[in-house]
Every structure is written in C-alpha cells, then in structure tokens.
Protein backbone atom coordinates (compact mmCIF):
# COMPACT_ATOMS: atom_id res chain seq x y z
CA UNK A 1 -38.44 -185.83 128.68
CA UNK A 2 -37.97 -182.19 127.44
CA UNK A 3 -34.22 -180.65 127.33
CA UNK A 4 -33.67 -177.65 129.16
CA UNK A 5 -32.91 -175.09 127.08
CA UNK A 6 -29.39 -172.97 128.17
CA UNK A 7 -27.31 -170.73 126.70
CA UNK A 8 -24.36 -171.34 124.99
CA UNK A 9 -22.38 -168.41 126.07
CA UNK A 10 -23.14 -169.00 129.95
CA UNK A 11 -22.20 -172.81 129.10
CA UNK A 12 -18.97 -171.97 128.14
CA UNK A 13 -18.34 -170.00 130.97
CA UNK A 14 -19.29 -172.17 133.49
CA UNK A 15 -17.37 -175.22 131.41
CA UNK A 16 -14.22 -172.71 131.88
CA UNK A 17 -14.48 -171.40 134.82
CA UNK A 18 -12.53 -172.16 138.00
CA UNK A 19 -14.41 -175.23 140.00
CA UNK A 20 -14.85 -173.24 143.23
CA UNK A 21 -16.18 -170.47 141.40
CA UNK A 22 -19.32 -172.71 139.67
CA UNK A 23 -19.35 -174.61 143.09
CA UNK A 24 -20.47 -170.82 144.45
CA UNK A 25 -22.70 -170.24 142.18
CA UNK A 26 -24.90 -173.19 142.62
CA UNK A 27 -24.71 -172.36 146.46
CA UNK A 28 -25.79 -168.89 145.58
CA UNK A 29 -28.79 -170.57 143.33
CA UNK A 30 -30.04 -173.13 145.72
CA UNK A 31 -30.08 -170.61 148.61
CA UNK A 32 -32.33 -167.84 146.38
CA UNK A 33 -34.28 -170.69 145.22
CA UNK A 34 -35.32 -171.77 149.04
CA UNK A 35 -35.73 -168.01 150.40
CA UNK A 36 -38.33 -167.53 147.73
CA UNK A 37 -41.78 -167.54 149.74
CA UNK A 38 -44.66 -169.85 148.84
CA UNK A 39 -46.69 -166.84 147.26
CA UNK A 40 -44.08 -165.52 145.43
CA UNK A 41 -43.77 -169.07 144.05
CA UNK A 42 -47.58 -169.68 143.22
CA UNK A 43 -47.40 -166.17 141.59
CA UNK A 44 -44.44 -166.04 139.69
CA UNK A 45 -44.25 -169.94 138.66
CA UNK A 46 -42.27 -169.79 135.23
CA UNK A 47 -39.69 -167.24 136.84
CA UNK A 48 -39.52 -170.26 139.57
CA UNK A 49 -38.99 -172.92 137.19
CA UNK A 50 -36.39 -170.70 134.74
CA UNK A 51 -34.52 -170.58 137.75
CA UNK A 52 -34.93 -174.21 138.79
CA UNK A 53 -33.95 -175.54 135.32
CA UNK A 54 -30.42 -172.83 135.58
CA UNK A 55 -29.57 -174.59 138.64
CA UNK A 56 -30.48 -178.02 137.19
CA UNK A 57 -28.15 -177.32 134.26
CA UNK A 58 -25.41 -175.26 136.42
CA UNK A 59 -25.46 -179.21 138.35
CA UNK A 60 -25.04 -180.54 134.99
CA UNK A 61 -21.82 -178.99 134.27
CA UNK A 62 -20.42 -179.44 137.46
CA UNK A 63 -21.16 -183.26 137.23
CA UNK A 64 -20.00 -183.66 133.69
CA UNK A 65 -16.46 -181.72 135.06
CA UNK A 66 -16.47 -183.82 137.84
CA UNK A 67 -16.62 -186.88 135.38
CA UNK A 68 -19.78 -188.02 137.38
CA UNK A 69 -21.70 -187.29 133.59
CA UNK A 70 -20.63 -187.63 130.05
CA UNK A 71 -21.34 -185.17 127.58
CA UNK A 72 -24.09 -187.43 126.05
CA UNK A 73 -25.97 -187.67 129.00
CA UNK A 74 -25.78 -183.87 129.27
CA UNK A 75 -26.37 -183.52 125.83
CA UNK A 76 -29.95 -185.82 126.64
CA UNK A 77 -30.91 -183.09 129.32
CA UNK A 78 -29.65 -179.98 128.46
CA UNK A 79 -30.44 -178.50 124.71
CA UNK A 80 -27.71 -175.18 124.12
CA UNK A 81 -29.29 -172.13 122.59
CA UNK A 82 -27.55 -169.08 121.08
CA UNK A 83 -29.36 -166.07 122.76
C-alpha cells in the first residue's frame, strides 16, 4: 500500500485546529468532490485523486483526534512532506 503524501504544515494545522472547524472542512471536501461531473473526472483524473487522497488524510486526522486511530496507523497511511 502506498502512503499518501501530505504536508506537514497543513498537518499541523488541522492537528490544532478547533474540531468543528476540520469537521467543516471535510464537509466542504466531500461535497466538491461529489459535484465534480463525470467528464471533468475522466479528464482531470490526478487533480481528482489529489483531492481524494486530502480528504482521505483530512479523515485521518480527525480519526486519530477522535482516538478512533493511533498515530502508527496514521503514520502507515499517511507519509508528511515539507513543501
């Protein structure tokens, strides 16, 4: 299984961040996600799946605050990059 590459910075401040606040922003990402059309999918594929794999990880965090994942198990999916 390949990690997910992620950036540091935007870890930290989604680790920080106020739980209603990274509970909007995956709303925000699953909702542009599913208004995407099927052409603009086929067409733009790797902008599709960079945006997948930020919501993936964005569920990561939220889990692993939660207590519902340990850092390990993140740590197994999510590889963090300095941009």
């Amino acid at each position: 299984m390949t990690r997910i590459a992620f950036s540091r910075q935007t870890f930290e401040k989604f680790q920080t961040c106020p739980l209603d606040e990274l509970e909007g922003e995956i709303s925000r990402a699953s909702i542009r996600l599913k208004l995407q059309d099927q052409t603009s999918i086929e067409n733009n594929r790797s902008q599709y799946q960079q945006e997948l794999d930020r919501l993936s990880v964005i569920k990561y965090i939220s889990q692993m605050r939660r207590g519902k994942l340990n850092r390990e198990d993140f740590s197994a999916k999510v590889e963090l990059v300095t941009p």
